[in-house]
Protein backbone atom coordinates (compact mmCIF):
# COMPACT_ATOMS: atom_id res chain seq x y z
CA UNK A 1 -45.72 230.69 -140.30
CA UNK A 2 -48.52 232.36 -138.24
CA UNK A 3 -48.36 235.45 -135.55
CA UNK A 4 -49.67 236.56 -132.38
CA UNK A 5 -50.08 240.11 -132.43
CA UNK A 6 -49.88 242.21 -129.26
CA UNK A 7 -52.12 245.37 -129.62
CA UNK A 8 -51.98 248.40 -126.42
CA UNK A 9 -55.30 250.11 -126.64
CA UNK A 10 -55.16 253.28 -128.41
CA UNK A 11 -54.61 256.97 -125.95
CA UNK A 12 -57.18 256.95 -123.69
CA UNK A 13 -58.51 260.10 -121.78
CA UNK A 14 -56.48 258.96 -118.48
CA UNK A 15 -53.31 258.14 -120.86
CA UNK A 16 -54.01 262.15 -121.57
CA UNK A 17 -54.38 263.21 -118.25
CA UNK A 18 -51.66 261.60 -116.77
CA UNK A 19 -53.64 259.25 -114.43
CA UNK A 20 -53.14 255.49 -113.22
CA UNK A 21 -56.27 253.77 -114.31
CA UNK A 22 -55.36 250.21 -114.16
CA UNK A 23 -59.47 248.75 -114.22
CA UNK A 24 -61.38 252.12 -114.21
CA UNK A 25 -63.20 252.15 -117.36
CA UNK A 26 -62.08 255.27 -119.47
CA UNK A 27 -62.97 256.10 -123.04
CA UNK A 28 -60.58 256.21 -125.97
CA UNK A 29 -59.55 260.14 -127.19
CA UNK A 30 -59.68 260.87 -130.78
CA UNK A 31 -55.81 260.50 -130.80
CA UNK A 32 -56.72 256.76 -129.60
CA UNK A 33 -59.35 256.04 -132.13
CA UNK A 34 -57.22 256.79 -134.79
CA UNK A 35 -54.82 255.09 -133.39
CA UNK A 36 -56.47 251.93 -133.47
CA UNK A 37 -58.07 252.84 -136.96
CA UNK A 38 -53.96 253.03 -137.64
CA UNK A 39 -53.19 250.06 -136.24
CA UNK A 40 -56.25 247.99 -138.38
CA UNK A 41 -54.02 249.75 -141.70
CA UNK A 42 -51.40 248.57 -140.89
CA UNK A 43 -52.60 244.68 -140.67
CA UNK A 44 -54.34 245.08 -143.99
CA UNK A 45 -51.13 247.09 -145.43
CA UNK A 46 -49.35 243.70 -144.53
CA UNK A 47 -51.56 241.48 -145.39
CA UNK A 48 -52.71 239.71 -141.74
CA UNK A 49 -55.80 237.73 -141.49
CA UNK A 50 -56.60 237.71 -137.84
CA UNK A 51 -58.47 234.43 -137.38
CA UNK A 52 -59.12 235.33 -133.13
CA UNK A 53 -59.08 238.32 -131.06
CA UNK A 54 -58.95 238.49 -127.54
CA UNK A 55 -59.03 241.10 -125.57
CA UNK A 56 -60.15 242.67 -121.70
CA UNK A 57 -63.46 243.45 -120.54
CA UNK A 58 -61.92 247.40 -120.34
CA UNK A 59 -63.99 249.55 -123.06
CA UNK A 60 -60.54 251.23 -124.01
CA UNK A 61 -59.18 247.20 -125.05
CA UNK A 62 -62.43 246.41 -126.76
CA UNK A 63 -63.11 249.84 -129.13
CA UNK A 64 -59.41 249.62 -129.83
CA UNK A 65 -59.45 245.40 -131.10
CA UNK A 66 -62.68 246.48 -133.21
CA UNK A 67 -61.58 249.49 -134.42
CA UNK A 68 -58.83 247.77 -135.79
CA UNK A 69 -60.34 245.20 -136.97
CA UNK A 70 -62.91 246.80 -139.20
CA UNK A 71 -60.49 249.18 -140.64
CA UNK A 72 -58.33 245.87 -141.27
CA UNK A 73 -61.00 244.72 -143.43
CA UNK A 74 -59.16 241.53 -143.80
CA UNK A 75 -60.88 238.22 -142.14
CA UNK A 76 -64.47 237.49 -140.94
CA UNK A 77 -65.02 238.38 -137.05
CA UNK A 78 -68.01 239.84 -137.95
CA UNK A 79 -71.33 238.25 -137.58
CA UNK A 80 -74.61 239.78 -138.70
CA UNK A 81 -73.07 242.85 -137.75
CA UNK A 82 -71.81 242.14 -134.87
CA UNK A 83 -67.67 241.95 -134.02
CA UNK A 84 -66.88 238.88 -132.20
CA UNK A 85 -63.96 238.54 -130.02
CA UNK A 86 -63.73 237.04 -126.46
CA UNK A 87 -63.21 239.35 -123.47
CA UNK A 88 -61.85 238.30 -120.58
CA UNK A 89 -60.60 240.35 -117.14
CA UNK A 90 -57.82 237.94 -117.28
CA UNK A 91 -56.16 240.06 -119.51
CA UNK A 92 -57.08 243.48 -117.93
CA UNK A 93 -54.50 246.15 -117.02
CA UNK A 94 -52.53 246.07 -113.24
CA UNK A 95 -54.61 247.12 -110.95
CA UNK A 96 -52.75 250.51 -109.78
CA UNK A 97 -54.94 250.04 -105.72
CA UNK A 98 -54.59 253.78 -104.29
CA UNK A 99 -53.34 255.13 -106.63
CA UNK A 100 -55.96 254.44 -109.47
CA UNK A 101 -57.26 258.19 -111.14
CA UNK A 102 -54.35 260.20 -108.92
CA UNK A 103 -52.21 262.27 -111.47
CA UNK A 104 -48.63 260.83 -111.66
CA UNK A 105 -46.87 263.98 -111.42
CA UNK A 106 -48.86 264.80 -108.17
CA UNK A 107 -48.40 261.18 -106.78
CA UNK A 108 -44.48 261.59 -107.59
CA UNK A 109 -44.90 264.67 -105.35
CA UNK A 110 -46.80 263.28 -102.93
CA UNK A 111 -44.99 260.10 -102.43
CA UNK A 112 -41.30 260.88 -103.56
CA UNK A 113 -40.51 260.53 -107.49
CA UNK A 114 -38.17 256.84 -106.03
CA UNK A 115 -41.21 255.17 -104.15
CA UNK A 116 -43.44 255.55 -107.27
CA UNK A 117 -40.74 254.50 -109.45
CA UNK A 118 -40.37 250.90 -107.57
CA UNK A 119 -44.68 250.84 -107.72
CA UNK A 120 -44.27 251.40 -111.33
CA UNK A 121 -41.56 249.28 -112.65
CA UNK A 122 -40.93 246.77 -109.90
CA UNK A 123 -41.47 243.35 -110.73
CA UNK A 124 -43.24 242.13 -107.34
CA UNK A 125 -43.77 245.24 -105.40
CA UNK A 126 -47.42 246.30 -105.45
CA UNK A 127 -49.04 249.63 -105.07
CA UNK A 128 -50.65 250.33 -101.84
CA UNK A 129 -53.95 247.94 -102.43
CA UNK A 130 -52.97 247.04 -105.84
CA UNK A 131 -50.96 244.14 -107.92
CA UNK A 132 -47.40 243.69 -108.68
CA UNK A 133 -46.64 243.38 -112.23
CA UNK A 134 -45.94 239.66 -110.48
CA UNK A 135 -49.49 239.55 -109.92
CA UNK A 136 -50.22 240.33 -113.64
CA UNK A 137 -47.83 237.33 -114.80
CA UNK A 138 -49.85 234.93 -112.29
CA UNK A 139 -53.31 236.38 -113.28
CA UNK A 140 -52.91 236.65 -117.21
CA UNK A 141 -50.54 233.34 -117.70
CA UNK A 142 -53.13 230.48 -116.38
CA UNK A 143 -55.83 232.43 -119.27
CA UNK A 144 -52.83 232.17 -121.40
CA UNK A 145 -51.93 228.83 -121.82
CA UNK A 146 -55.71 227.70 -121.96
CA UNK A 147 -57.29 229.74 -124.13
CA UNK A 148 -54.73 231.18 -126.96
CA UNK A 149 -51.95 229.32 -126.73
CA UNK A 150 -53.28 226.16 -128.38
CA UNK A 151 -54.56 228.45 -130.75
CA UNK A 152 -51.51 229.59 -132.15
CA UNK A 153 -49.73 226.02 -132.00
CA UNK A 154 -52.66 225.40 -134.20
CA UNK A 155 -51.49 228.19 -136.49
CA UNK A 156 -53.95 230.68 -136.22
CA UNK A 157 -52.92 234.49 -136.27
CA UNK A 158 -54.08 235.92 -132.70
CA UNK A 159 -54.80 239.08 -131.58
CA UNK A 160 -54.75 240.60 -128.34
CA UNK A 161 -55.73 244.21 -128.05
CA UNK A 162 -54.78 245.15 -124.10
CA UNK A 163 -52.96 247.15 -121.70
CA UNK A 164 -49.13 247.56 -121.23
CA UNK A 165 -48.83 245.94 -117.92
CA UNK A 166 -50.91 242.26 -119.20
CA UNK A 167 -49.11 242.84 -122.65
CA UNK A 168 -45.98 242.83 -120.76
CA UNK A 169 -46.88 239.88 -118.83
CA UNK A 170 -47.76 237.65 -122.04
CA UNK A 171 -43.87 238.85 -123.35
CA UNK A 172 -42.51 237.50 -120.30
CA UNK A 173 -45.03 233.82 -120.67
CA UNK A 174 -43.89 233.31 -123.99
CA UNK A 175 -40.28 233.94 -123.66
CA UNK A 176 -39.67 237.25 -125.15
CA UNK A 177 -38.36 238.58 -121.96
CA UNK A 178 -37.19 238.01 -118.44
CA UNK A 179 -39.11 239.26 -115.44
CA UNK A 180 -35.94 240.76 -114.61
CA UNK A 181 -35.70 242.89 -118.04
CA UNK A 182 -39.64 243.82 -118.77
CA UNK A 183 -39.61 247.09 -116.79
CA UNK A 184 -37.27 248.79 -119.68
CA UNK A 185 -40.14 247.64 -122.31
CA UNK A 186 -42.03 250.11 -123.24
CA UNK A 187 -45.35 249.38 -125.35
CA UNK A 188 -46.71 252.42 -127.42
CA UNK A 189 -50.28 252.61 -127.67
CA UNK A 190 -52.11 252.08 -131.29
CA UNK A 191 -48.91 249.82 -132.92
CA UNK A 192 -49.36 246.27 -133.51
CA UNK A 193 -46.21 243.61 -132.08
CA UNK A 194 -46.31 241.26 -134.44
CA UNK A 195 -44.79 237.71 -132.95
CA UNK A 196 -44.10 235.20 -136.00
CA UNK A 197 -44.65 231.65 -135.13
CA UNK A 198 -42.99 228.40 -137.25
CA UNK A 199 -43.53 225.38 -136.21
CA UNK A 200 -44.30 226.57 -132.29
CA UNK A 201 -41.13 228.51 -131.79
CA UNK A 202 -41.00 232.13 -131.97
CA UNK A 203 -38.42 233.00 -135.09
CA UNK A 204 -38.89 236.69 -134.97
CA UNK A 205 -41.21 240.32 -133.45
CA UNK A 206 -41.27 243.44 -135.17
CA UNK A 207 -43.69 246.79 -135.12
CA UNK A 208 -45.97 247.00 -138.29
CA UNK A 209 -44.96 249.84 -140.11
């Protein structure tokens, strides 16, 4: 049996403030450092040897995998010094268009609490200059199926430390979930999905705890 394990970034300071990022590039808080210092407990609390980690090019994505990592202490993605992982914009959050830094109180305000809603949690109705969560599914599968995929058919334990929306769009790409149902999924930031693999078909996903 081997996993893939889905990993949001830790809080970042636009999680805090309430802001759509989607690409901006936004530092972790201290809540999200030691959430992904949590996270990296938890996988050496259970035992996980991460043999690959993938992750965005988005700072928040990358602290968070090697954060975790280190505290994991368990496998060797380190190299004199140095954590090694591949990045990729593949897996990068939705791009949110217009409405990227904009509060989401104020945005709710400004365009009506129901518009924002269907930006939010539609499946193919992008924000004004922005992707669908569609778009996500067509950006992040094609990265997918090349790159990690063949990985864990090989039976390696994978990690991907990203962002709700391209988290949400692997679920859907392996199975987990219909486009139809992934707008009720919500990811929490800092707590590892763990995905068990046997023999190529998914036989179970749990939170670490």
């Amino acid at each position: 049996m081997n996993k893939l394990v889905l990993l949001r970034h830790g809080q970042s300071q636009w999680n805090l403030e309430n802001r759509f990022t989607g690409w901006k590039d936004v530092p972790l808080t201290e809540k999200g450092i030691n959430e992904a210092n949590n996270a990296g407990l938890l996988l050496k609390k259970n035992n996980i040897k991460i043999d690959k980690v993938f992750s965005s090019i988005l700072e928040r994505a990358n602290k968070t995998a090697e954060i975790a990592i280190k505290a994991s202490e368990i496998g060797n993605l380190y190299k004199n010094g140095t954590f090694i992982y591949e990045k990729n914009q593949s897996l990068n959050e939705r791009d949110y268009g217009d409405l990227v830094g904009l509060n989401k109180a104020e945005t709710a305000d400004k365009f009506g609490k129901e518009q924002v809603h269907i930006w939010r949690r539609s499946y193919d109705i992008p924000p004004p200059n922005g992707e669908s969560l569609k778009d996500v599914v067509e950006r992040v599968s094609p990265y997918f199926e090349q790159y990690i995929k063949p990985l864990i058919f090989e039976g390696k334990n994978v990690l991907i430390s990203a962002h709700g929306n391209s988290l949400r769009a692997i679920m859907i790409q392996v199975g987990l979930y219909k486009p139809e149902d992934i707008s009720s999924i919500e990811i929490p930031t800092g707590s590892p999905l763990c995905i068990d693999y046997k023999n190529k078909k998914i036989i179970n996903k749990y939170y670490l705890d």
